[in-house]
Protein backbone atom coordinates (compact mmCIF):
# COMPACT_ATOMS: atom_id res chain seq x y z
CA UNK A 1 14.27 -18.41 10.35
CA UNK A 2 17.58 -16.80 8.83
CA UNK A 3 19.07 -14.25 11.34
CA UNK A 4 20.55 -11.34 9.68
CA UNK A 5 21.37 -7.74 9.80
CA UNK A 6 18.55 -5.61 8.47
CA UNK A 7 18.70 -4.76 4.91
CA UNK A 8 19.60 -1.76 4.42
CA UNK A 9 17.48 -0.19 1.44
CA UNK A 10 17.76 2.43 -1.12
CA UNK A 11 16.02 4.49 -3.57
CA UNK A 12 17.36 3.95 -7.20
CA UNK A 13 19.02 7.15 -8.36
CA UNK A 14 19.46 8.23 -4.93
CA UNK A 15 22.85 7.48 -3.42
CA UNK A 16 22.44 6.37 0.14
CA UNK A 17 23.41 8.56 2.96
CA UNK A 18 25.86 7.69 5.75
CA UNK A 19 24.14 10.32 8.03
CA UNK A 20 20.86 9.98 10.00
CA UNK A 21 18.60 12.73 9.72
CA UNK A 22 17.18 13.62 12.83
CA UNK A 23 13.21 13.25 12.62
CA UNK A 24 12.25 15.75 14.94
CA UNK A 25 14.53 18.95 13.98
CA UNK A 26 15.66 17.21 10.80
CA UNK A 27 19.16 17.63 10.91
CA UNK A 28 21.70 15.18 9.99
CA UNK A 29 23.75 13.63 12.20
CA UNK A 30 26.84 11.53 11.67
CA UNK A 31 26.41 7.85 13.92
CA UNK A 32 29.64 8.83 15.81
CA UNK A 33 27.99 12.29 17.23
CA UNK A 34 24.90 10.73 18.31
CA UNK A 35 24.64 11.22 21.75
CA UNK A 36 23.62 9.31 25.15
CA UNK A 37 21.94 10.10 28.05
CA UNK A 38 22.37 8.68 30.77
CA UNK A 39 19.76 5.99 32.50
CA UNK A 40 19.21 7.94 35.63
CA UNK A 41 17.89 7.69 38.75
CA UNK A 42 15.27 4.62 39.34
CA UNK A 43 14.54 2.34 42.56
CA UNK A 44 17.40 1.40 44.07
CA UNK A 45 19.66 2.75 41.18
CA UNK A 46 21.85 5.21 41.69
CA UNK A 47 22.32 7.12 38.72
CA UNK A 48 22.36 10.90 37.95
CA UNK A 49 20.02 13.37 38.83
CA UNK A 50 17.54 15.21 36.53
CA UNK A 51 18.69 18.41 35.09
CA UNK A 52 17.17 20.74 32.91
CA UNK A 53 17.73 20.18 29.18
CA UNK A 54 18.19 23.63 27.32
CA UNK A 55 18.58 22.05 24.21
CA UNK A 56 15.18 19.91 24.75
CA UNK A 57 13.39 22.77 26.27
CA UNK A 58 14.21 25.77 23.58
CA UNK A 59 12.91 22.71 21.05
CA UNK A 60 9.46 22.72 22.77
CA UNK A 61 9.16 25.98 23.74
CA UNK A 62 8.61 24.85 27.52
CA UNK A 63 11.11 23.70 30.13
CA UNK A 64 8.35 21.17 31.38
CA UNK A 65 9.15 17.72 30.81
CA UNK A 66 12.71 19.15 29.72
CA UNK A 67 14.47 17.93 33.19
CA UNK A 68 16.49 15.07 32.19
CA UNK A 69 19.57 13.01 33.14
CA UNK A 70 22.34 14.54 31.61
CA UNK A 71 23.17 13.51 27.58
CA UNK A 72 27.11 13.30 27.10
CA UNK A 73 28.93 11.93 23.94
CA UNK A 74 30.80 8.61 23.75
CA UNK A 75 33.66 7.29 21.28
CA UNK A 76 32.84 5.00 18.36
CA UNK A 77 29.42 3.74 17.20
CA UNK A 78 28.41 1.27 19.47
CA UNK A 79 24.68 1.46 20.56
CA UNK A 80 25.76 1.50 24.51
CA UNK A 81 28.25 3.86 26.05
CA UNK A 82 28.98 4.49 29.92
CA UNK A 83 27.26 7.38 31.39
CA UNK A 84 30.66 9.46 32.66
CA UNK A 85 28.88 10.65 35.65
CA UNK A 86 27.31 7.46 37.18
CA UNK A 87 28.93 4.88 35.18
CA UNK A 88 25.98 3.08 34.66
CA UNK A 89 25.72 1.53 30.88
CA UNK A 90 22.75 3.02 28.76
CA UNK A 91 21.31 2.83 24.98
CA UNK A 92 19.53 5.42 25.30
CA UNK A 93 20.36 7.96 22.18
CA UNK A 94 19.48 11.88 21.45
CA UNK A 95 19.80 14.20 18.91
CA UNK A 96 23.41 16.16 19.58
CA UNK A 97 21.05 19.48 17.68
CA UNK A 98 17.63 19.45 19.56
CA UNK A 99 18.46 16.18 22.34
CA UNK A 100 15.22 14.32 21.48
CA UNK A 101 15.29 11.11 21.63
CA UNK A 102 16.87 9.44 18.65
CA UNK A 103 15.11 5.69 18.96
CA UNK A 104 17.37 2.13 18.41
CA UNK A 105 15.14 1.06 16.07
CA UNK A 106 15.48 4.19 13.62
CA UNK A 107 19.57 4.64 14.50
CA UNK A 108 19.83 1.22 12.99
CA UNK A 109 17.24 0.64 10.24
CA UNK A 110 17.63 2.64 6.91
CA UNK A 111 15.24 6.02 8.09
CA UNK A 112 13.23 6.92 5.15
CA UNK A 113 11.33 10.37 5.76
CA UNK A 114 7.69 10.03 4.43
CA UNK A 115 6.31 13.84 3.77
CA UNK A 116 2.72 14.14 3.42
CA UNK A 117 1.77 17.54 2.00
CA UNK A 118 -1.88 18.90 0.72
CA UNK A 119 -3.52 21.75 1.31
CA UNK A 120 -5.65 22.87 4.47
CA UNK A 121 -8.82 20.60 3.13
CA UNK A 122 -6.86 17.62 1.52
CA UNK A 123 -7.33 15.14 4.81
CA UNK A 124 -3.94 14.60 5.81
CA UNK A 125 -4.47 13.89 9.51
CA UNK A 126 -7.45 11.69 8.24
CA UNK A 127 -5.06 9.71 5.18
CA UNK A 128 -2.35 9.16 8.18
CA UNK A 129 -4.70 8.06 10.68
CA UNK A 130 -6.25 5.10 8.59
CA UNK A 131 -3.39 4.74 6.67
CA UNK A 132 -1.16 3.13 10.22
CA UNK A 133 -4.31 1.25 10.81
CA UNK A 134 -4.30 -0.64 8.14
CA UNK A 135 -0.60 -1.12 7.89
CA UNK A 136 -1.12 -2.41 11.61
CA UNK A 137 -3.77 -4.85 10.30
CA UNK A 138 -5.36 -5.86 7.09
CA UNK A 139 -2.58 -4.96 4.53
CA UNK A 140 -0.04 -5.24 7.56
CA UNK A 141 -0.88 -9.31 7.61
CA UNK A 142 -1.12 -9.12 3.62
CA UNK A 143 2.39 -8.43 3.56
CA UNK A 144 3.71 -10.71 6.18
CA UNK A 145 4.78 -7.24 8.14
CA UNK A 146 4.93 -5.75 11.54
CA UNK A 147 4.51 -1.65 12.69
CA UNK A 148 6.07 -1.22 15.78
CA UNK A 149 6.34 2.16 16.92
CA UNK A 150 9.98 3.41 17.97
CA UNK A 151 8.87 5.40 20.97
CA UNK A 152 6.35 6.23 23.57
CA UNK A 153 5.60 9.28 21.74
CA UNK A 154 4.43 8.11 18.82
CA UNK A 155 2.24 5.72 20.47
CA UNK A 156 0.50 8.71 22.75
CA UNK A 157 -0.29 10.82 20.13
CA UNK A 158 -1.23 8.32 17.38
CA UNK A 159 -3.33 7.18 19.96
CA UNK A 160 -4.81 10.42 21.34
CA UNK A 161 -4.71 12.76 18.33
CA UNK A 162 -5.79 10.36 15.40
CA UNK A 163 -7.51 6.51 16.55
CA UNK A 164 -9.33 7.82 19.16
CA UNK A 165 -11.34 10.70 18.27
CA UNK A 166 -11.47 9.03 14.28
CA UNK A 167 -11.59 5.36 14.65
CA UNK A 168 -13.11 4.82 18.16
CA UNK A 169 -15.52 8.16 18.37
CA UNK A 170 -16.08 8.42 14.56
CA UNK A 171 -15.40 12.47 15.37
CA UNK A 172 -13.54 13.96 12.09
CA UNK A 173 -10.03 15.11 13.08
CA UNK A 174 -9.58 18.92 12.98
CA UNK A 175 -7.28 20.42 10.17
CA UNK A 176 -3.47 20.21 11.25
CA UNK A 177 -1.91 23.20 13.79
CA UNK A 178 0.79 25.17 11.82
CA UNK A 179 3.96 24.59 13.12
CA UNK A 180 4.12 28.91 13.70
CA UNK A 181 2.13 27.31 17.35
CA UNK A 182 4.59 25.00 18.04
CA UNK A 183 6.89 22.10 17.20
CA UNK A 184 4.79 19.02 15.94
CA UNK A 185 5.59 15.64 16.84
CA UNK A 186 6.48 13.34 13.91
CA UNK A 187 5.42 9.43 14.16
CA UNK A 188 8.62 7.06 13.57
CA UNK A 189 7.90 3.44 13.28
CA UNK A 190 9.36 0.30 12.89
CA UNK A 191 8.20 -1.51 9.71
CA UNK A 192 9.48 -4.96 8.92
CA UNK A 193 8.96 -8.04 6.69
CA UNK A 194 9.43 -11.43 6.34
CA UNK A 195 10.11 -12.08 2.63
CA UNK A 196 10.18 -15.79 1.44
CA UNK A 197 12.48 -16.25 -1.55
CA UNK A 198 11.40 -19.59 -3.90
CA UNK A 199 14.75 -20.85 -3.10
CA UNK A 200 16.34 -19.48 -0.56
CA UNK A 201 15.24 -19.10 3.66
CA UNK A 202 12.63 -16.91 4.89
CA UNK A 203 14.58 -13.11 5.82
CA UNK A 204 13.64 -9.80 7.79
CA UNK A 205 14.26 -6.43 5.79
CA UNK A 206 13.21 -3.35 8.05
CA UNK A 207 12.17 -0.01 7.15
CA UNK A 208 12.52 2.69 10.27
CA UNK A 209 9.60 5.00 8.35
CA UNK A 210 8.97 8.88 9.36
CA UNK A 211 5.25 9.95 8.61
CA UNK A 212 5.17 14.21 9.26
CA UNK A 213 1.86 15.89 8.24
CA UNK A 214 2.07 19.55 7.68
CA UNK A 215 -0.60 22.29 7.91
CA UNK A 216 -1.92 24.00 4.61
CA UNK A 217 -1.22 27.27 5.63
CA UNK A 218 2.41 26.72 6.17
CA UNK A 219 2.79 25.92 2.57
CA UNK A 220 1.05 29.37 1.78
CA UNK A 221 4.15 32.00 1.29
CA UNK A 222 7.67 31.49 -0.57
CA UNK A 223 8.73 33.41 2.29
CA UNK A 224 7.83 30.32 5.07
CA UNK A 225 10.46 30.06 7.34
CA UNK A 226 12.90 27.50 7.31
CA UNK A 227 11.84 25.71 10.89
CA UNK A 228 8.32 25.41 8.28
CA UNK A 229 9.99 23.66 5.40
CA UNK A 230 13.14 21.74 7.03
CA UNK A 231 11.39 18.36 7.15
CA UNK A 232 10.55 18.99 3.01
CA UNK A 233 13.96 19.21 2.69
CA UNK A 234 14.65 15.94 4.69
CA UNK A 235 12.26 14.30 3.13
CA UNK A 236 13.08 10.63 0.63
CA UNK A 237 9.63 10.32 -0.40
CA UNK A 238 6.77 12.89 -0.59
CA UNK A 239 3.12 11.85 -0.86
CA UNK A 240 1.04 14.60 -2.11
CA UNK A 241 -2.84 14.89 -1.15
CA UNK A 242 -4.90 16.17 -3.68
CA UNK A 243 -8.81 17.24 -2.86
CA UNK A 244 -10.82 16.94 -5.83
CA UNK A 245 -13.21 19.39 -5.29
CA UNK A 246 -10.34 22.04 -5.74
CA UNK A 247 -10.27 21.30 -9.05
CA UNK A 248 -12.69 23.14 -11.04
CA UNK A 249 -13.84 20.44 -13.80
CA UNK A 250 -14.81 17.94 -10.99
CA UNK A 251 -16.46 19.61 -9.53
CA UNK A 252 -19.64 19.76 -11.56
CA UNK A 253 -20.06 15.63 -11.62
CA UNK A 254 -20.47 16.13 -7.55
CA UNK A 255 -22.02 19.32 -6.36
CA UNK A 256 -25.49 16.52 -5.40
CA UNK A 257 -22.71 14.49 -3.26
CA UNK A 258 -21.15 17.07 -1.44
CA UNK A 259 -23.29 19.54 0.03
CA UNK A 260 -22.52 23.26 0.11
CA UNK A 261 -19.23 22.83 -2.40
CA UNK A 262 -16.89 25.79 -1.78
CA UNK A 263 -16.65 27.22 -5.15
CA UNK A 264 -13.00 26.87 -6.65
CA UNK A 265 -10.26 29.83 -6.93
CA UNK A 266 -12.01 31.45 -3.76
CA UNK A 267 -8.07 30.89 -2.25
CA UNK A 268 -5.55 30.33 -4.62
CA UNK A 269 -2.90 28.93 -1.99
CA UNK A 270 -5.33 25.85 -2.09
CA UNK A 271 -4.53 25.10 -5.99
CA UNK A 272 -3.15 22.12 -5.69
CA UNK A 273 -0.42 23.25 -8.49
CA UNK A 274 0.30 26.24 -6.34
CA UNK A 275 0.76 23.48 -3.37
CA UNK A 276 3.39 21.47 -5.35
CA UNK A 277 5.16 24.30 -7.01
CA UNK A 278 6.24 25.55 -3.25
CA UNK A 279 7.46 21.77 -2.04
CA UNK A 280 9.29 21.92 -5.24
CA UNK A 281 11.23 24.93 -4.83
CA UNK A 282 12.25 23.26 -1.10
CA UNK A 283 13.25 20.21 -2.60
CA UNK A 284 15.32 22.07 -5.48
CA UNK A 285 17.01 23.91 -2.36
CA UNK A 286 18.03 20.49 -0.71
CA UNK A 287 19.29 18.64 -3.77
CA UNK A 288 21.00 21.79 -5.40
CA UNK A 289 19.17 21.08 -8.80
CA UNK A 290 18.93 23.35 -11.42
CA UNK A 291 15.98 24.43 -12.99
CA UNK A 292 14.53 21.66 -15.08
CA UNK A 293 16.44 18.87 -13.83
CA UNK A 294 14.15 16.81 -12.94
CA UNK A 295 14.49 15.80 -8.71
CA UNK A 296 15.26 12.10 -7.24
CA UNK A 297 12.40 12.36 -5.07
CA UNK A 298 9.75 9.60 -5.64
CA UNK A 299 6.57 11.66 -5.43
CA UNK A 300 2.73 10.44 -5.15
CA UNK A 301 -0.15 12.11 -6.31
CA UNK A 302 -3.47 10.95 -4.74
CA UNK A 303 -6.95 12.03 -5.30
CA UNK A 304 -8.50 11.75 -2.26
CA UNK A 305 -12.09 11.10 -1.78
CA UNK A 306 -12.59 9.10 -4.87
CA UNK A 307 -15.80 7.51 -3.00
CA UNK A 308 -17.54 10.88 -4.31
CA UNK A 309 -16.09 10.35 -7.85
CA UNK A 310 -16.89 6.53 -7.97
CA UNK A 311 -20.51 6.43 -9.20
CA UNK A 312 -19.43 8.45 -11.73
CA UNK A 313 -17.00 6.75 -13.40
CA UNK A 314 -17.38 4.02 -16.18
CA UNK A 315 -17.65 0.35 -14.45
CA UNK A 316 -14.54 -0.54 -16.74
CA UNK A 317 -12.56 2.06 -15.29
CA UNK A 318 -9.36 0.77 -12.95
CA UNK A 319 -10.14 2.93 -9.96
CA UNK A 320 -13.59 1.44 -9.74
CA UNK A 321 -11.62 -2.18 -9.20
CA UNK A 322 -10.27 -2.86 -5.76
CA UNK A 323 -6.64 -3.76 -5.44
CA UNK A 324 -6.12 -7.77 -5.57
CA UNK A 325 -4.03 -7.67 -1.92
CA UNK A 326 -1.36 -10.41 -2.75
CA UNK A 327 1.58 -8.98 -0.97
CA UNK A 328 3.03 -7.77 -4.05
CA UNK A 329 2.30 -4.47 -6.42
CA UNK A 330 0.57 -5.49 -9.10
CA UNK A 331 2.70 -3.38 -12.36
CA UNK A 332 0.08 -3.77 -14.41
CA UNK A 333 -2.78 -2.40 -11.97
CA UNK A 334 -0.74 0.14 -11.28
CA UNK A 335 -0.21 1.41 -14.96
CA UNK A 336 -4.10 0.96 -14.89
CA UNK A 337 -4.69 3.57 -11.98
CA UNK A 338 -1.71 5.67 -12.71
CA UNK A 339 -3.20 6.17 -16.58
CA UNK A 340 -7.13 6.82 -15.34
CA UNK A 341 -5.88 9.22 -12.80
CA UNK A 342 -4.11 10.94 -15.60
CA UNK A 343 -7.37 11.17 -18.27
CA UNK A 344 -9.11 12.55 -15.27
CA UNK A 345 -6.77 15.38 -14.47
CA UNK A 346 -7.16 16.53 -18.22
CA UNK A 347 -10.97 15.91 -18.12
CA UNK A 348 -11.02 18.22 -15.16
CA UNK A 349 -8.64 20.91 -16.38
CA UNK A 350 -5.82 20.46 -14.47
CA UNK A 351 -3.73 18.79 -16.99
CA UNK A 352 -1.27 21.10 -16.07
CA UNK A 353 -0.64 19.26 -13.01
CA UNK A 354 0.38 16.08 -15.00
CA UNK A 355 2.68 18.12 -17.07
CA UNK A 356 4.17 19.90 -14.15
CA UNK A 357 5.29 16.86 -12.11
CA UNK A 358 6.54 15.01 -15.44
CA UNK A 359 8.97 17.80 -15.87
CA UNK A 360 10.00 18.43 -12.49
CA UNK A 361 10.42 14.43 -11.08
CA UNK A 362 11.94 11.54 -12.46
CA UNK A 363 9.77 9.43 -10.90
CA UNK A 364 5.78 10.45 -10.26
CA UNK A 365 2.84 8.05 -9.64
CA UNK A 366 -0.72 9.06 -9.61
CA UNK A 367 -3.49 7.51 -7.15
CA UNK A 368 -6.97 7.49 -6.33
CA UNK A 369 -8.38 6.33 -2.85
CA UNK A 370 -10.65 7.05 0.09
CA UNK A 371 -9.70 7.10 3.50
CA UNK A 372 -13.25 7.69 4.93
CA UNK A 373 -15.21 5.36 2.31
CA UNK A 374 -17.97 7.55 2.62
CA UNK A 375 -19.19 11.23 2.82
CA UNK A 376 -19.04 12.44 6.27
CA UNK A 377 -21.87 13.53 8.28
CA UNK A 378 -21.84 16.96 10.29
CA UNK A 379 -18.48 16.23 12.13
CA UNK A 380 -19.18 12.54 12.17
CA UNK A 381 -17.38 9.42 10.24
CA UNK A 382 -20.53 8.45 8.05
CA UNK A 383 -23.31 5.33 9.10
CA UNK A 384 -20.95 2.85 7.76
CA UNK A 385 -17.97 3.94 9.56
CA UNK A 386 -14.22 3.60 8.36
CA UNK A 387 -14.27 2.23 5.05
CA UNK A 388 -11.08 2.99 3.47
CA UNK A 389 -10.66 2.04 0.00
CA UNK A 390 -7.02 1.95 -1.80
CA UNK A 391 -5.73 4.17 0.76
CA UNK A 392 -2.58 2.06 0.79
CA UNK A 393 -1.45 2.24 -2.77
CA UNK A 394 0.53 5.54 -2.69
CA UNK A 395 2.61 3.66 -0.07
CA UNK A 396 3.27 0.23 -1.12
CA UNK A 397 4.32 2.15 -4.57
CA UNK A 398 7.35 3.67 -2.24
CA UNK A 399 7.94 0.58 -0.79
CA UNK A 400 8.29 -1.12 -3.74
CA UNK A 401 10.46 2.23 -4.85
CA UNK A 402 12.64 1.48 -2.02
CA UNK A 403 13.08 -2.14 -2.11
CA UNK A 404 11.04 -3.56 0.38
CA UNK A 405 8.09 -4.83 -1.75
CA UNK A 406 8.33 -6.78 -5.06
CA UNK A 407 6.15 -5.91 -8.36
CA UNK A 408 4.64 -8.58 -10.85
CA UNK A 409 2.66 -8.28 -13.84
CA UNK A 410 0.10 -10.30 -14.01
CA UNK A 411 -0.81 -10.09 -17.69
CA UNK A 412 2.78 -10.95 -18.80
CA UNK A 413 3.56 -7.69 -19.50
């Protein structure tokens, strides 16, 4: 296989950014003040003691796990620098803002920040959870692609806070913490692919990917502040979780389905207009826009929990069909979805939505999927178990936004 530097991908319209935006406080760095810390002290090694990490610890809120060999700065870019104090080499890199870690992987792959936003009911810790699973397997091995996770971090908590308790114990996850409790902990990955040209040798193009779930009730003031809304403002792509059964003309077709329906308007900060109109405003702040310029931020709008809807759509209609899985996004399929999504919104009253996102995004895709498969049973993952069905889509759409992921059309189109 071809050995070569990782692509380096961009969004079209976007221009690509030198910096690297930090994904834990979200600032953006410049490569040449990234910083190092040092190796320290291990076996037989003598290199510098632990100290405590003010930086790291006014992050967390806590000074435990904040004792640390010391971070220092180093000339040039290189990824290894002499630690000053020991002179022992080390790679390892940190934030010069907030002195997480900042991971190889991610320093050297083209970071994309992935923003997942809904309200308090939408199932974002539910869409991500399923979502990595089947990146790590079935569509991961459709694609010809690895997800390696950059750090041990993400590893602990995808494992502890969203496979376990979902995919192992079938236990729903509990709605997200607000970040007013504490800082949350993002999940960076490594995504690659091996893409095999007609003509030319197989290559790897990686993706360093940022997946950051927020609570509902941070988006629910103008007035949130910024430590709320920073990673919005970082973000390249936003994926927007919409729950059906906030919008009044759907639900009618499923009050037998869902038991005990919430009625809609009972909390307007749920609306999923109201939702999308405050991430706007954040993005607008960002990208210095005016006012009906429409942003550069790809945006996808997903139903969720289409399972409910299903029986009650026509057999003809394109979210009924599954996805074909061929390793590339099928155009035409996608026009499909994106157009029944759309006769739905109107159907259901909330054509405003549509409108809305036309005039505020160049570039807006809408979705339909299920990350369940089925309607949950008090607290539990229903009889079936995991059945997730098009949960993908929204983000092979940015993948093929960013590059990494060729589209066809089928029908000739």
């Amino acid at each position: 296989m071809m050995t070569r530097p990782l692509a380096r991908v961009g969004i079209p319209g976007v221009p690509s950014r030198r910096e690297i935006t930090c994904p834990y406080c979200f600032a953006p760095v410049a490569p040449q003040r990234i910083l190092f810390r040092c190796r320290g002290q291990a076996g037989r090694r003598q290199g510098c003691a632990p100290v405590l990490d003010r930086e790291l610890a006014e992050y967390t809120g806590s000074t435990a796990g904040a004792s640390l060999p010391p971070v220092f700065a180093a000339p040039g870019r290189r990824g290894r620098a002499d630690c000053p104090g020991c002179g022992l080499p080390t790679g390892n890199r940190a934030c010069p803002h907030c002195h997480n870690p900042l991971p190889s992987a991610y320093c050297d792959s083209p970071g994309r920040i992935v923003a997942l936003v809904g309200a308090k009911n939408a199932g974002k810790s539910t869409y991500i959870a399923v979502l990595l699973h089947e990146l790590m397997n079935r569509v991961g091995t459709e694609l010809d692609a690895s997800l390696v996770a950059c750090d041990d971090r993400t590893i602990e908590r995808y494992k502890r806070d969203f496979a376990r308790p979902l995919l192992e114990e079938r236990r729903l996850l509990p709605t997200t913490a607000s970040a007013a409790t504490g800082p949350r902990e993002p999940l960076v990955y490594l995504l690659t692919r091996t893409r095999r040209g007609r003509f030319s040798r197989p290559r790897n193009d990686s993706l360093a990917l940022v997946l950051f779930d927020t609570a509902g009730e941070d988006l629910r003031s103008r007035e949130v502040t910024d430590l709320h809304l920073r990673y919005l403002e970082a973000a390249d792509a936003i994926v927007f979780l919409v729950d059906p059964l906030e919008l009044p003309g759907a639900r009618a077709g499923v009050r037998d389905a869902v038991p005990g329906p919430r009625a809609a308007g009972d909390d307007p900060d749920s609306e999923p207009l109201n939702v999308i109109a405050r991430v706007t405003e954040a993005l607008r702040q960002r990208h210095g826009t005016r006012p009906g310029e429409p942003l550069p931020v790809p945006v996808a709008v997903a139903l969720t929990k289409i399972d409910v809807l299903r029986p009650a759509l026509l057999r003809q209609s394109a979210l009924h069909r599954s996805r074909s899985g061929r390793g590339v996004l099928d155009l035409d399929d996608r026009d499909a979805v994106d157009e029944q999504v759309r006769a739905l919104l109107h159907d259901w009253q909330a054509g405003q939505l549509d409108t809305y996102l036309g005039q505020q995004y160049a570039d807006h895709a809408l979705f339909g999927l299920s990350a369940l498969g089925g309607v949950p049973d008090r607290g539990r993952v229903g009889a079936g178990g995991v059945r997730p069905y098009r949960a993908e889509d929204p983000l092979l759409w940015l993948l093929y936004r960013f590059g990494m992921l060729d589209g066809v059309r089928p029908g000739g189109g």
